[in-house]
Protein backbone atom coordinates (compact mmCIF):
# COMPACT_ATOMS: atom_id res chain seq x y z
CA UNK A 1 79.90 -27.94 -98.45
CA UNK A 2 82.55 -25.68 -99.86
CA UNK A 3 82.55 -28.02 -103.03
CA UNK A 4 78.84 -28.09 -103.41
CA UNK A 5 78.83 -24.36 -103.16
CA UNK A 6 81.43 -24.54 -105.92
CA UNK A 7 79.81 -27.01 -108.25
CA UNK A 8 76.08 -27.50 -107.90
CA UNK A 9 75.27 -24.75 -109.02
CA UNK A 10 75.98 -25.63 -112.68
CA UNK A 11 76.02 -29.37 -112.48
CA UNK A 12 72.77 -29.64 -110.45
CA UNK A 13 73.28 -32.66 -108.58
CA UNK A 14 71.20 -31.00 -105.75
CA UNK A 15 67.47 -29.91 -105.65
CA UNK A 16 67.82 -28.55 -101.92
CA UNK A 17 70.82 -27.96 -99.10
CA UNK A 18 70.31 -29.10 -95.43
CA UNK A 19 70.71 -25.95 -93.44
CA UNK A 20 72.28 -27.90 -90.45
CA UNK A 21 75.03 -30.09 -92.45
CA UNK A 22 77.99 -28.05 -90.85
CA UNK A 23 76.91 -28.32 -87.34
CA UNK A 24 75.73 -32.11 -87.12
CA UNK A 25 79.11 -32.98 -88.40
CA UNK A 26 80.66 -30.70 -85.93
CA UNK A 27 78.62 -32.55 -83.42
CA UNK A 28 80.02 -35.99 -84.86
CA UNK A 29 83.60 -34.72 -84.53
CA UNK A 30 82.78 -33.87 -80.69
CA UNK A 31 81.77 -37.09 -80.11
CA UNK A 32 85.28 -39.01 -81.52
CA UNK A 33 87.27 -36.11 -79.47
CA UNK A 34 84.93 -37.20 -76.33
CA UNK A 35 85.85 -40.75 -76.76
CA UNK A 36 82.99 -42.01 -78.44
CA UNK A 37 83.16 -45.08 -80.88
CA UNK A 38 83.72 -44.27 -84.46
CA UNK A 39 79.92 -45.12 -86.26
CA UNK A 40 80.20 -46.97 -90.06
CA UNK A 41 79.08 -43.78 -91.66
CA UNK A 42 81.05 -41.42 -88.98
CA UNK A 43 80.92 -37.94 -90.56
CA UNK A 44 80.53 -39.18 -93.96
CA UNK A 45 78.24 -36.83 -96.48
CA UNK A 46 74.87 -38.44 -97.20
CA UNK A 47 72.21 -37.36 -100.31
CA UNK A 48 68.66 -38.45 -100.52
CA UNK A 49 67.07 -38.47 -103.52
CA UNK A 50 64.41 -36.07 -103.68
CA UNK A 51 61.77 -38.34 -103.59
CA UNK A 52 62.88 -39.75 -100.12
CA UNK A 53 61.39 -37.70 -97.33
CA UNK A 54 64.19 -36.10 -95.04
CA UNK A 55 62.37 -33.96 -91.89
CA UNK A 56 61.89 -29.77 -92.16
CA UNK A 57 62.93 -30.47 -95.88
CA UNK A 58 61.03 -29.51 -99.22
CA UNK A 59 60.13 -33.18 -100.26
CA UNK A 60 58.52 -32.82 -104.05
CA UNK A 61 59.25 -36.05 -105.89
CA UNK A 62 60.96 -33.46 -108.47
CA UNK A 63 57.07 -32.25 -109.18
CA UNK A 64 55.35 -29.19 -109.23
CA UNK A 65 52.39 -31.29 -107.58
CA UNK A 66 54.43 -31.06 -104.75
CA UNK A 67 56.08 -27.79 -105.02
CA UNK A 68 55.57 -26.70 -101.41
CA UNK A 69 55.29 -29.78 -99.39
CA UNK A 70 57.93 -30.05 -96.27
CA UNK A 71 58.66 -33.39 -94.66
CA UNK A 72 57.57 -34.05 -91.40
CA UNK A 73 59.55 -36.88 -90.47
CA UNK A 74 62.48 -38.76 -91.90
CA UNK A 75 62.29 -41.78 -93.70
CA UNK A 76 63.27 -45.23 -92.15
CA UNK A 77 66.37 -45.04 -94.73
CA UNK A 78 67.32 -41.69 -93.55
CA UNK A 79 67.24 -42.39 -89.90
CA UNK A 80 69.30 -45.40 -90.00
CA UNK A 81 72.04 -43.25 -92.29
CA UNK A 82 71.79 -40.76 -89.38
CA UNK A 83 71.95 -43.01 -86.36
CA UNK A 84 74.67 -44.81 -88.49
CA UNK A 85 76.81 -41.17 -88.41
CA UNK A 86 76.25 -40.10 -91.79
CA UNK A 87 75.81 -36.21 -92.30
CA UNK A 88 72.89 -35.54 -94.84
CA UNK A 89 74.02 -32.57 -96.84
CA UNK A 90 71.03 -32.34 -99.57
CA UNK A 91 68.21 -33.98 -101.26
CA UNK A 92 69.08 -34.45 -104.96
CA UNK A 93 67.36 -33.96 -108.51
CA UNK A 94 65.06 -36.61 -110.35
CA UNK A 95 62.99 -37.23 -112.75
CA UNK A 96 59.38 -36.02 -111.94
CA UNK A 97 58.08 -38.60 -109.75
CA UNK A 98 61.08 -40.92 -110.09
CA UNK A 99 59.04 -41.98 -113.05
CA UNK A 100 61.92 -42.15 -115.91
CA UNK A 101 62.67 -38.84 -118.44
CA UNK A 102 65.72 -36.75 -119.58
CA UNK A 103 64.44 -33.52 -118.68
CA UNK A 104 62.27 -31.92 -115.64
CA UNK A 105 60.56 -29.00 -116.19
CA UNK A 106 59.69 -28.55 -112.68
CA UNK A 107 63.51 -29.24 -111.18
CA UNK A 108 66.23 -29.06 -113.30
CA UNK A 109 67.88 -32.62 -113.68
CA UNK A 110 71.50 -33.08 -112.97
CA UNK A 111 73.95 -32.79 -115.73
CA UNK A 112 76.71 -35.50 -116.79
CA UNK A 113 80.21 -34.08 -115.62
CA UNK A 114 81.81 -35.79 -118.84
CA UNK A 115 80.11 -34.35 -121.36
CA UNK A 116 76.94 -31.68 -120.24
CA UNK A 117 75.17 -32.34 -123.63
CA UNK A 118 74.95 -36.02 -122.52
CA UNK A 119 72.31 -37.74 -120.33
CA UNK A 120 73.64 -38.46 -116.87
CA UNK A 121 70.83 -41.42 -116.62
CA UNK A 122 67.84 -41.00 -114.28
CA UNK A 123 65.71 -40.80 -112.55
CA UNK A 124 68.34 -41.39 -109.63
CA UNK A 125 70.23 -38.41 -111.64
CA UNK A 126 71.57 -36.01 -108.75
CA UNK A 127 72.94 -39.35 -106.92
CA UNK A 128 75.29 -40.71 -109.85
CA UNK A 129 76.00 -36.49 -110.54
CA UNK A 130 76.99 -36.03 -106.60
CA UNK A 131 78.94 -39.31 -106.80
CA UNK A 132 81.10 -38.47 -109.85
CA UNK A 133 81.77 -35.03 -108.53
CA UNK A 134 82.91 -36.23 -104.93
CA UNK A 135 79.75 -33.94 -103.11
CA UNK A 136 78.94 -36.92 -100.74
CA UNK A 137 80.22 -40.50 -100.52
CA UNK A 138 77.10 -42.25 -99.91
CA UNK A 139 74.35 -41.47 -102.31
CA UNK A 140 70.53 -42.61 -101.61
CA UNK A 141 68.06 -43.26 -104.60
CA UNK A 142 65.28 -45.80 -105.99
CA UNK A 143 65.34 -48.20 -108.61
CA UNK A 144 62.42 -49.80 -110.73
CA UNK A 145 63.85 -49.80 -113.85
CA UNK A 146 67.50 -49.16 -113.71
CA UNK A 147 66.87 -45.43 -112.00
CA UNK A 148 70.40 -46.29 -109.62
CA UNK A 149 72.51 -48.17 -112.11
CA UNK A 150 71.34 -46.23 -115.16
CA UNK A 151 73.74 -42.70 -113.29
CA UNK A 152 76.38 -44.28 -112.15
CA UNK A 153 76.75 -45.97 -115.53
CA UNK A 154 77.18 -42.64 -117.16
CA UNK A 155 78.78 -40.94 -114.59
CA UNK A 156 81.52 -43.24 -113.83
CA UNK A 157 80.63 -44.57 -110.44
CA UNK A 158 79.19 -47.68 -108.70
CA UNK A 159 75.45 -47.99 -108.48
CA UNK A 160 73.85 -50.65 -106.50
CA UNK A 161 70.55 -51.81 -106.58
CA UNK A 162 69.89 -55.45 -103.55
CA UNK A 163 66.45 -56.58 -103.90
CA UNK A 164 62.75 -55.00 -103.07
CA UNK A 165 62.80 -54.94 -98.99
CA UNK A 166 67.09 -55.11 -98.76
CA UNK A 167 66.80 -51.55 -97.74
CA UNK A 168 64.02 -49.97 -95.64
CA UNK A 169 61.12 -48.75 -97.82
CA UNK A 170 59.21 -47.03 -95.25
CA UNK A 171 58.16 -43.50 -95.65
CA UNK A 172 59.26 -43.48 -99.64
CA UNK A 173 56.45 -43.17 -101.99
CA UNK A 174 56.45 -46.32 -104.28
CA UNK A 175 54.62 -45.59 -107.33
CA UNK A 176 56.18 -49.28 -108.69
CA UNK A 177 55.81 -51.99 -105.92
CA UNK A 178 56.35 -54.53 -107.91
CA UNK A 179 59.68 -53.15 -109.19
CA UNK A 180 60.86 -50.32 -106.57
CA UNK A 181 64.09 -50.94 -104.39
CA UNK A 182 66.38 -48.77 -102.64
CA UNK A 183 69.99 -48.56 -103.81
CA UNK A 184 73.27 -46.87 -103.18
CA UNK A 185 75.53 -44.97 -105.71
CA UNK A 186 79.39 -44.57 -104.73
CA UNK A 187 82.56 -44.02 -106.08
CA UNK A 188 84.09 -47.53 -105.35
CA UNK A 189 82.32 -50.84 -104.42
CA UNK A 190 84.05 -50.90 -101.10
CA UNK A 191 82.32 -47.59 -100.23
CA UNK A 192 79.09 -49.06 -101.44
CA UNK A 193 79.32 -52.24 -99.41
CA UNK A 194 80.26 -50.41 -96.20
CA UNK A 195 77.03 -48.01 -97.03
CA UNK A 196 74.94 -51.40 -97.36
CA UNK A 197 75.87 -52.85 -94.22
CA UNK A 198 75.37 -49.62 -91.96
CA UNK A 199 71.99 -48.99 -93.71
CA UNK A 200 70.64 -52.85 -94.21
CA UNK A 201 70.81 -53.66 -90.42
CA UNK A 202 72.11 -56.88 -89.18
CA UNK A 203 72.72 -59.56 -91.04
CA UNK A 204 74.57 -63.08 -90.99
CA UNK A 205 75.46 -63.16 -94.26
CA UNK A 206 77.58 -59.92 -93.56
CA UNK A 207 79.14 -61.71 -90.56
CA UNK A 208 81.15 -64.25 -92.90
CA UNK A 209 82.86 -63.84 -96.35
CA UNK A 210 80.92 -65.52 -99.41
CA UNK A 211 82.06 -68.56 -101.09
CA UNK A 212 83.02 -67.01 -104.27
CA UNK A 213 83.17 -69.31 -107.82
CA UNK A 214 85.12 -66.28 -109.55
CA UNK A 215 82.55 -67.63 -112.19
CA UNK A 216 80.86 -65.17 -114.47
CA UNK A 217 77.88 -66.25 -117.07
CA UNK A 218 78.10 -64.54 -120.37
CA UNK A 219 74.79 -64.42 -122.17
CA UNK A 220 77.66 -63.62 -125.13
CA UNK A 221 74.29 -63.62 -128.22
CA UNK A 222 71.91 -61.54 -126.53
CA UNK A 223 75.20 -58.90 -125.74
CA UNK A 224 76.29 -59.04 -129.52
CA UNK A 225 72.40 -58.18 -130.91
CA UNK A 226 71.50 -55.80 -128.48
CA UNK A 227 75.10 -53.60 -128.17
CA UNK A 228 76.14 -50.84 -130.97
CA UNK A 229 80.28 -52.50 -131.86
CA UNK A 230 82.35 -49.72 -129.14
CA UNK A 231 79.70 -51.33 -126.49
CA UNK A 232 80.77 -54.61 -127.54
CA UNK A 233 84.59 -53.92 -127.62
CA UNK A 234 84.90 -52.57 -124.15
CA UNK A 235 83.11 -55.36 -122.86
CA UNK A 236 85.04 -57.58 -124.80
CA UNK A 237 88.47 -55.96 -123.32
CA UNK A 238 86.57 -56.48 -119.44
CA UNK A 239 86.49 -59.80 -120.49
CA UNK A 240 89.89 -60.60 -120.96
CA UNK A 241 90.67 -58.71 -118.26
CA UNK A 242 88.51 -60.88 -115.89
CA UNK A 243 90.24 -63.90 -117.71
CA UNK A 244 93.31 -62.92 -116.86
CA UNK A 245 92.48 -62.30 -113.76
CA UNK A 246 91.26 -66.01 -113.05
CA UNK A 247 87.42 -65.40 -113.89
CA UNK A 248 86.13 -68.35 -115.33
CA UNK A 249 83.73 -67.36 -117.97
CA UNK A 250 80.99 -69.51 -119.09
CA UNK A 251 78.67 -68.86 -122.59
CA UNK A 252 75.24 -69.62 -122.27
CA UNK A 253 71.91 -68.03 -123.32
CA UNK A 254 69.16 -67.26 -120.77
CA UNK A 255 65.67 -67.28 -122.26
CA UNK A 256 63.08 -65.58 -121.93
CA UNK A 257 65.49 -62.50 -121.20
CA UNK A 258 64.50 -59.73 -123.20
CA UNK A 259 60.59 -60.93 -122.59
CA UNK A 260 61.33 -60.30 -119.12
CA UNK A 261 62.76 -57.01 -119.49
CA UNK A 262 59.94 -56.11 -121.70
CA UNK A 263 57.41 -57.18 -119.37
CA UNK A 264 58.34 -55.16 -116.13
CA UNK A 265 58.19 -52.26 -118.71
CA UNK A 266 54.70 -52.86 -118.81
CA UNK A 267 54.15 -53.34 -115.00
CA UNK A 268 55.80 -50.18 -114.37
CA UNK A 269 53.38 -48.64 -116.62
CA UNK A 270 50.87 -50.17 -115.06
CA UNK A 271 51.76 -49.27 -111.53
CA UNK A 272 52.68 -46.00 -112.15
CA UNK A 273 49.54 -45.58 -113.84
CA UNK A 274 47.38 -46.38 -111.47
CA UNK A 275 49.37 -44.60 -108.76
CA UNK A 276 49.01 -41.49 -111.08
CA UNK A 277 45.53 -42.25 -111.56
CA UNK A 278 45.06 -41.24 -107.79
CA UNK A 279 46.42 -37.87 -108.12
CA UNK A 280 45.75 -34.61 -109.16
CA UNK A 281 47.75 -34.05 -112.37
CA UNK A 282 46.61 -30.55 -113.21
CA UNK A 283 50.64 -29.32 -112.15
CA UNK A 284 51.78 -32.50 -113.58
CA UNK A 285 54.08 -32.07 -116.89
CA UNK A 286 52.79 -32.93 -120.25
CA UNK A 287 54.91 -36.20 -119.80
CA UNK A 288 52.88 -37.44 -116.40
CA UNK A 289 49.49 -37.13 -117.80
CA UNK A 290 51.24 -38.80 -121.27
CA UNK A 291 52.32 -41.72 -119.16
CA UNK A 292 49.08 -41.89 -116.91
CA UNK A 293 46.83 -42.19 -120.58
CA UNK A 294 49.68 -44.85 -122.20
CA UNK A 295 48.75 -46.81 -118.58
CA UNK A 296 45.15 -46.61 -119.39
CA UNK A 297 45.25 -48.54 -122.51
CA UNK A 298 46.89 -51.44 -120.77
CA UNK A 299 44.67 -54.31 -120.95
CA UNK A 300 44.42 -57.19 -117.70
CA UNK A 301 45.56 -59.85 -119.89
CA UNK A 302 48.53 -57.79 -120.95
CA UNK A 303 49.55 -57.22 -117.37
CA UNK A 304 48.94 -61.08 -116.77
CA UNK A 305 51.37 -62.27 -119.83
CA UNK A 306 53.69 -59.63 -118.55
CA UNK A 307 53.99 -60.90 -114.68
CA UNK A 308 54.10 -64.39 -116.18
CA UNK A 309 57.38 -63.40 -118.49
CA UNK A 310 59.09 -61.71 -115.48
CA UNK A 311 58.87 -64.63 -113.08
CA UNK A 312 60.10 -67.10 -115.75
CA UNK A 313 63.19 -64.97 -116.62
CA UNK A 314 63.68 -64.83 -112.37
CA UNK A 315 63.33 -69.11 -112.74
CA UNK A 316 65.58 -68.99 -116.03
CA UNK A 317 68.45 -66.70 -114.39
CA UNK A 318 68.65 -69.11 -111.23
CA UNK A 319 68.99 -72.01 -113.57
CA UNK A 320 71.54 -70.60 -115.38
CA UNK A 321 73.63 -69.62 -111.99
CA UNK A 322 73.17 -73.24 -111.26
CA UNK A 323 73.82 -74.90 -114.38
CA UNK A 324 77.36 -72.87 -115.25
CA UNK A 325 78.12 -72.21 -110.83
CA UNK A 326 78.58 -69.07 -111.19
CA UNK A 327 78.20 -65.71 -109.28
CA UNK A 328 76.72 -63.61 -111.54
CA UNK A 329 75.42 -62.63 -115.20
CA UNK A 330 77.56 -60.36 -116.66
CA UNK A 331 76.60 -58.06 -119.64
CA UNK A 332 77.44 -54.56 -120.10
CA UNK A 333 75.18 -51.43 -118.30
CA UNK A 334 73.85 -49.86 -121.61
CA UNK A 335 74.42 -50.81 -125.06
CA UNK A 336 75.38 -47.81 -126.63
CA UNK A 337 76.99 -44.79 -124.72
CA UNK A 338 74.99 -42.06 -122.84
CA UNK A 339 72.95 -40.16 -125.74
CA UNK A 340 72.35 -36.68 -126.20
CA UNK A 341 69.83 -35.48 -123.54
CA UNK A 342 66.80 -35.03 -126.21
CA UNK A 343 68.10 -37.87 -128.88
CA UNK A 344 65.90 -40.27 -129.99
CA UNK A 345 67.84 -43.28 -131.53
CA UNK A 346 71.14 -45.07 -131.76
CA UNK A 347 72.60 -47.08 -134.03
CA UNK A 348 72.56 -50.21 -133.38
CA UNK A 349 74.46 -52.68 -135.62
CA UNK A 350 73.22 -50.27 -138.47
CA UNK A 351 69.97 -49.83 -137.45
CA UNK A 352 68.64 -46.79 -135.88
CA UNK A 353 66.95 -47.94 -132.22
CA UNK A 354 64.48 -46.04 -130.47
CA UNK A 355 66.54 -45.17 -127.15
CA UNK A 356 63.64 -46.13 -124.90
CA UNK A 357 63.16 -49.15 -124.28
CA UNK A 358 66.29 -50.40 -125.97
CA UNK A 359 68.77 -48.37 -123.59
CA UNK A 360 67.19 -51.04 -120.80
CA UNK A 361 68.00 -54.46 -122.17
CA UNK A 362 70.36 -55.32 -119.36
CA UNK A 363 69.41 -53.36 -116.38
CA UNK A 364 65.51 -53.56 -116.19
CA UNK A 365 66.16 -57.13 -115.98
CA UNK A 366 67.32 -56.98 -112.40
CA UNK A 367 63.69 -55.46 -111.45
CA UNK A 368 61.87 -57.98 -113.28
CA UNK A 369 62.89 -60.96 -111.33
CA UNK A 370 63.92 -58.83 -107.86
CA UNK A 371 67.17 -59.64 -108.13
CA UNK A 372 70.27 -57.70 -107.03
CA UNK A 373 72.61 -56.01 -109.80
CA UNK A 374 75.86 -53.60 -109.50
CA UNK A 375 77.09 -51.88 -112.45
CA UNK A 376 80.96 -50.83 -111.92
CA UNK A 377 83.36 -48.63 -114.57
CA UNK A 378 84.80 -50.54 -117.97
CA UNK A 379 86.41 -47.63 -119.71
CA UNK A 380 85.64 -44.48 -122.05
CA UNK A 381 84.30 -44.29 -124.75
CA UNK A 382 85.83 -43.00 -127.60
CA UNK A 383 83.39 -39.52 -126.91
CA UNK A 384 84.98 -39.47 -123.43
CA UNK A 385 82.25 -40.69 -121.27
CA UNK A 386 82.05 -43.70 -119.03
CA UNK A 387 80.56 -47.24 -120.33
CA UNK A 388 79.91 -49.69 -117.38
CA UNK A 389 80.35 -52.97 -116.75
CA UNK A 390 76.54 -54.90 -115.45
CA UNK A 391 76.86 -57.77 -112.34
CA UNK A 392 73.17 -59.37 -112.00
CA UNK A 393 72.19 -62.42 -109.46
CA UNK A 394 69.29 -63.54 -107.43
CA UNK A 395 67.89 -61.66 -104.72
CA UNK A 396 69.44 -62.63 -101.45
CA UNK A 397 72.66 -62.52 -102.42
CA UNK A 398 73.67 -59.03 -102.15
CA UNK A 399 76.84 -59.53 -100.28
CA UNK A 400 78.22 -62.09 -102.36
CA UNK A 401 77.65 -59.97 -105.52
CA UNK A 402 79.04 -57.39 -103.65
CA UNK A 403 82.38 -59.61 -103.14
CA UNK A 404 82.47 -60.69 -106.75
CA UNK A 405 82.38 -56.88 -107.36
CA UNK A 406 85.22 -56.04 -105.71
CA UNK A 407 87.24 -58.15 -106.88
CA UNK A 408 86.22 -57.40 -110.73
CA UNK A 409 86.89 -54.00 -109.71
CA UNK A 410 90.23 -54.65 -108.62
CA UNK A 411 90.85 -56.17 -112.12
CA UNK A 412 89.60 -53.47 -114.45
CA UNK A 413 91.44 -49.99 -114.94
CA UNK A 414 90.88 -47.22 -112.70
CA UNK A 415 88.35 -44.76 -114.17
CA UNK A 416 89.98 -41.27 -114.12
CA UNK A 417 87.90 -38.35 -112.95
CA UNK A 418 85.70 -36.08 -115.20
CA UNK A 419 87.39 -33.63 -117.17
CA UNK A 420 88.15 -30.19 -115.81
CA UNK A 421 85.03 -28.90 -113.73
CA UNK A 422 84.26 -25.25 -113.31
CA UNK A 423 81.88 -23.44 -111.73
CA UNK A 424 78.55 -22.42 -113.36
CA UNK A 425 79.02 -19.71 -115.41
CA UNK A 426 76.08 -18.36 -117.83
CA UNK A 427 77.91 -16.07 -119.89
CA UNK A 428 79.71 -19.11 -121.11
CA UNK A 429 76.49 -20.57 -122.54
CA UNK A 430 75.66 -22.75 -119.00
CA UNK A 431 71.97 -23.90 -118.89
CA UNK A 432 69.64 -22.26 -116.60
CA UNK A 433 69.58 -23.27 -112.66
């Protein structure tokens, strides 16, 4: 807590502190000096993201809607990190709703710890923030669109997103079902795979190791149009890494992919749209009610062609597994670095691309077709922040994935830790709290 105390208070990885942190890991450390067994979270520091209910704390999504709401009870996802000894020590920042943005007028988002001008990602923000600063070791969010990976990518950490149902939904508010999954951001894959087995519950794929191909499918054309040329380097340099490493790597296109993508874009809209269509937005920002009118113009047959696209990228990914037997699709996280916090485009093999939707050509496709996906460090860019490396497979096979991660893990550098930190400090032009 000493550290958050230190930190947080200019790097805003946490909305609220749990006043009872210090004594229920006192409590754990009673329990290993009275004999008891050592849990698979013993003592370890848990966030939630703020959207995730955690009892007698202020729950508000990140919203002023919310502004005053306390949770009653724990969610499902909480109470298994508890019962699994993990030591909640906050619920972190988000974008308003978990619905996508760079800024929160309501909650201040969390700021990147490379570079504070830079996006950290969202709308899992404080999780990848908390992660990359070492303020807990297992970090809780949601993903429908990237909102896990999307952090961790900039942040230089692990974000992992199994499919819809992998880990317990019940209690969160899901504003996406189609889309929405739990997911875990840590600082190595081996602390994200322990997290995943404490919080997933029993399973017998966890009981034996996964057959692994060490076989990776490179969708090599749809990396070189989408990806800005640094993008396309370090991935290139992961490659021949991986190679080296004894990774066979197979070439092949998957169609239908960037349809796909594109599509649960429009069924996010469309969810969240009609979830916001149930509120009250008068304390919603400008954005919400933006979003909630863009949703309203969606057409049925729109929605239709868009749920259609999704489900054959999902068929077209498995058939590519298949065809080249391998693990996973590999690509990289984004395809340019993490931009400014209020830029617009990037340049994109000389053309300027509007950031949104082109920042989500890799991991949005993990949502379409409920897959699982991890994205793990590849290097710096040359503006010194973090670029990551993008693992996506069918749903159901979270531990394998998890395997193959490790392993490319082990075979890519070490990402060092973000420059020099200090504490928040307004006189030396720090943003607001």
């Amino acid at each position: 807590m000493t550290r958050i105390a230190r930190f947080n208070p200019r790097y805003r990885a946490f909305s609220h502190l749990a006043a009872n942190a210090l004594k229920d890991a006192d409590v754990l450390q009673r329990e290993l000096e009275a004999g008891k067994p050592r849990r698979l979270l013993h003592a370890l520091a848990v966030s939630v993201k703020g959207n995730i209910p955690v009892a007698g704390m202020p729950w508000t999504e990140g919203s002023a809607m919310y502004a005053t709401r306390i949770a009653t009870r724990d969610a499902e996802i909480v109470a298994r990190a508890r019962a699994a000894g993990g030591v909640v020590v906050g619920t972190t920042t988000l974008s308003e709703l978990a619905m996508y943005g760079v800024e929160n007028p309501f909650e201040p988002m969390g700021l990147n710890p490379w570079a504070v001008e830079r996006t950290a990602g969202g709308s899992s923000t404080g999780a990848g923030v908390a992660a990359a600063l070492r303020l807990a070791q297992v970090n809780i969010g949601t993903d429908s669109g990237g909102s896990i990976r999307n952090p961790a990518c900039h942040c230089g950490v692990v974000g992992f997103m199994p499919r819809i149902g992998a880990l317990p939904l019940e209690g969160v508010p899901n504003h996406t079902p189609s889309l929405s999954s739990l997911g875990l951001v840590a600082l190595s894959v081996v602390d994200a795979a322990q997290a995943y087995d404490a919080l997933a519950g029993p399973s017998p794929a966890a009981a034996t190791a996964p057959a692994l191909a060490r076989r990776l499918l490179v969708p090599r054309e749809l990396v070189g149009r989408m990806c800005d040329d640094e993008t396309q380097a370090l991935f290139g340099a992961a490659l021949e890494r991986l190679a080296v490493a004894g990774f066979g790597l197979v070439d092949a296109a998957i169609a239908g992919w960037i349809e796909g993508e594109r599509g649960a874009g429009s069924i996010s809209l469309h969810e969240s749209g009609r979830a916001l269509s149930r509120m009250d937005l008068s304390h919603a920002s400008e954005g919400l009610r933006a979003r909630a009118a863009a949703a309203a113009r969606l057409g049925a047959a729109e929605i239709d062609e868009a749920r259609s696209a999704c489900a054959t990228l999902r068929e077209n990914v498995a058939a590519g597994l298949r065809a080249a037997g391998a693990d996973a699709v590999v690509t990289p996280t984004w395809p340019f670095p993490a931009p400014g916090i209020r830029q617009q485009t990037a340049m994109v093999r000389g053309v300027a691309q509007p950031i949104d939707p082109h920042r989500n050509c890799f991991v949005r496709a993990a949502n379409a077709m409920d897959g699982c996906a991890i994205t793990v460090p590849m290097g710096l860019y040359a503006a010194g922040v973090p670029a990551g490396l993008h693992l996506l497979s069918e749903g159901g096979t979270e531990h394998r994935l998890l395997a193959v991660a490790r392993l490319i893990e082990e075979a890519l550098p070490r990402p060092p830790p973000p420059p020099p930190l200090r504490a928040y400090n307004p006189a030396k032009g720090d943003p607001p709290r």
